[in-house]
C-alpha atoms as a PDB file:
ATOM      1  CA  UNK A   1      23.910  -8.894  30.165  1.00  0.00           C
ATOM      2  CA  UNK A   2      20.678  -6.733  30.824  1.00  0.00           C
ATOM      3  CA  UNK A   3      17.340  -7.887  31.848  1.00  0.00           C
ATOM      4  CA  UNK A   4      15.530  -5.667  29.570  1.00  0.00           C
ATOM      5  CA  UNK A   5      15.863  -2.757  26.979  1.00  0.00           C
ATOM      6  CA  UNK A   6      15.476   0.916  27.305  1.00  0.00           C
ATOM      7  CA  UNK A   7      14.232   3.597  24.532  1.00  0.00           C
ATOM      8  CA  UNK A   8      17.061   6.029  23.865  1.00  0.00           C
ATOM      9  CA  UNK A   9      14.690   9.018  23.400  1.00  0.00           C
ATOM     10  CA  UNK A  10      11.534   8.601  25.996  1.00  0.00           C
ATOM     11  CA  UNK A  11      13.347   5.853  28.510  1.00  0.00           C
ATOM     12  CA  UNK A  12      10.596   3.243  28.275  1.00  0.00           C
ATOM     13  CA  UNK A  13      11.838   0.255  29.350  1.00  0.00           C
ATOM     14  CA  UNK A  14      11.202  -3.421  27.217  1.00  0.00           C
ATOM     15  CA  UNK A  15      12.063  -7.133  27.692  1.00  0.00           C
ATOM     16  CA  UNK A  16      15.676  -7.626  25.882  1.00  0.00           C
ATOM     17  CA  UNK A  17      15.032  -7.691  22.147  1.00  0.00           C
ATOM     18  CA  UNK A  18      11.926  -6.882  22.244  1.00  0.00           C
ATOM     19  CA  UNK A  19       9.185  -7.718  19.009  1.00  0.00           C
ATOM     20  CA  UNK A  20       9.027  -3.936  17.562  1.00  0.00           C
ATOM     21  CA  UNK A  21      11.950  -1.926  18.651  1.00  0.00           C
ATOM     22  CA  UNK A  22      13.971  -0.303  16.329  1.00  0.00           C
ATOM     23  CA  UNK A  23      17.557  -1.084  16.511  1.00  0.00           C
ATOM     24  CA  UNK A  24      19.941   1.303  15.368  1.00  0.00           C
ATOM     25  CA  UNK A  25      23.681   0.778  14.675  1.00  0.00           C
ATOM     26  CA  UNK A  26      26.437   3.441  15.210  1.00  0.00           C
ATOM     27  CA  UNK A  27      29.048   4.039  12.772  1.00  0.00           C
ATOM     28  CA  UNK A  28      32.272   4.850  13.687  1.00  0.00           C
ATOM     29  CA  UNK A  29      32.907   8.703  12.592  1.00  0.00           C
ATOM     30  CA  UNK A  30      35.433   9.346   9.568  1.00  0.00           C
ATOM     31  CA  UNK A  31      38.091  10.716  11.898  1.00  0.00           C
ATOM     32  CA  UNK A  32      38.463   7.405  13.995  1.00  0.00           C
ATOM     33  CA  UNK A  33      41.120   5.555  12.697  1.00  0.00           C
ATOM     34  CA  UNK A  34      40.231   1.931  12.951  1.00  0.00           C
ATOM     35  CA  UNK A  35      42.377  -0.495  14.710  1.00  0.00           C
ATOM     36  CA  UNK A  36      43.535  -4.272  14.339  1.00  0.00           C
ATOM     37  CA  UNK A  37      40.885  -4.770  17.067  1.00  0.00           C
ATOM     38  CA  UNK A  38      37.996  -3.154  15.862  1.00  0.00           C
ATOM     39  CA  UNK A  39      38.441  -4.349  12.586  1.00  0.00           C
ATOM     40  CA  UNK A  40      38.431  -7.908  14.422  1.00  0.00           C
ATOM     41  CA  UNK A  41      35.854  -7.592  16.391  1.00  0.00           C
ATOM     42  CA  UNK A  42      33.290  -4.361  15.477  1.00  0.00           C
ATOM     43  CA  UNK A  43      32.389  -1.564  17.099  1.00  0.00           C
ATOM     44  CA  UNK A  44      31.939  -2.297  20.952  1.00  0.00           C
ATOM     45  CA  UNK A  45      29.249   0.492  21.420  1.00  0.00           C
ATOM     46  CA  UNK A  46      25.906  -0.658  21.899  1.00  0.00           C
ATOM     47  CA  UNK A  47      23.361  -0.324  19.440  1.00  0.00           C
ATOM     48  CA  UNK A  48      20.740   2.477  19.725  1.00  0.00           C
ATOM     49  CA  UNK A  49      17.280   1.295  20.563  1.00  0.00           C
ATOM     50  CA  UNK A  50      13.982   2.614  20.468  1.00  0.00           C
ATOM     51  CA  UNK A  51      10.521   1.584  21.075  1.00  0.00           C
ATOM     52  CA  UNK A  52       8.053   3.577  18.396  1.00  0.00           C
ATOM     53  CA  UNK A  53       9.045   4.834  14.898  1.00  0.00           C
ATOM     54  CA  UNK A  54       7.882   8.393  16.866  1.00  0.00           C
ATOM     55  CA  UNK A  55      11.259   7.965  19.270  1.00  0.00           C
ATOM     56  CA  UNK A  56      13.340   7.164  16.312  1.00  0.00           C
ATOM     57  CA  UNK A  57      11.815   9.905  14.070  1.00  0.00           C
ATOM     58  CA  UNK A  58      12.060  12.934  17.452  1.00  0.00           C
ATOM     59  CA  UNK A  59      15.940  11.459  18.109  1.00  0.00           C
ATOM     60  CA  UNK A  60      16.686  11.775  14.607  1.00  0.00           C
ATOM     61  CA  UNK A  61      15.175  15.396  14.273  1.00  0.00           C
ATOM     62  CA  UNK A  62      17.093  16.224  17.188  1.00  0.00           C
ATOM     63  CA  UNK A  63      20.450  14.658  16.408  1.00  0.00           C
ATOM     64  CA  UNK A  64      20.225  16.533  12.596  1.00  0.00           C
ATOM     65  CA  UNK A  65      19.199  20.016  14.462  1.00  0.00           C
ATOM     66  CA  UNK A  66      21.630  19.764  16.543  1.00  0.00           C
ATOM     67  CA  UNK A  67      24.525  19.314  14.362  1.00  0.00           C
ATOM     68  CA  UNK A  68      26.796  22.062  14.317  1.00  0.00           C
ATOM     69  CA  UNK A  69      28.385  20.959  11.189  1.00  0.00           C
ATOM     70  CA  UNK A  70      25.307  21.268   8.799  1.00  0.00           C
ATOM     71  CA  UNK A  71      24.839  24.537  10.007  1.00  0.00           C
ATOM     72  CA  UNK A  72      26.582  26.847   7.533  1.00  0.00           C
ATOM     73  CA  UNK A  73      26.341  29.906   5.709  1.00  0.00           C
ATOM     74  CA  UNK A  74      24.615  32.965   7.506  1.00  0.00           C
ATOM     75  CA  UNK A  75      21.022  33.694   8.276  1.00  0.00           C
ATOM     76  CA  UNK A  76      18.827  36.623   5.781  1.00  0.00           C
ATOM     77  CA  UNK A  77      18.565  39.689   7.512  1.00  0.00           C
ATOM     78  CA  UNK A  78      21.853  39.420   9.509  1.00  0.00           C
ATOM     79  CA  UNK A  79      23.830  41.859   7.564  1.00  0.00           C
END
């Protein structure tokens, strides 16, 4: 049990469920196979959290940039 919540992108810290913070839940990736116990209980991670839609939006931008998988295909001019 925490005494507060902190913002996954900037670090702010909040009082624990804070009135305004965004809440985001993780999904377990395609590759996990699920077991008796998750399926019994859920996911054990934590949920994300952040305090303004602006740390949810940059975390998000980041997270999508960052994923090697989207990038594909080659670049014009590299030929």
């Amino acid at each position: 049990m925490s005494a507060g919540t902190q913002c996954d992108n900037c670090r702010t810290f909040g009082p624990s469920r804070a009135p305004g913070w965004f809440y985001l839940a993780q999904q377990p990736s395609e590759d996990e196979t699920p077991s008796i116990i998750a399926a019994l209980f859920g996911n054990p991670s934590e949920p994300l959290t952040f305090c303004t839609v602006r740390c949810l939006s940059e975390w998000a931008f980041v997270h999508a940039a960052a994923d090697e998988a989207a990038a594909t295909g080659t670049e014009p001019g590299n030929g």
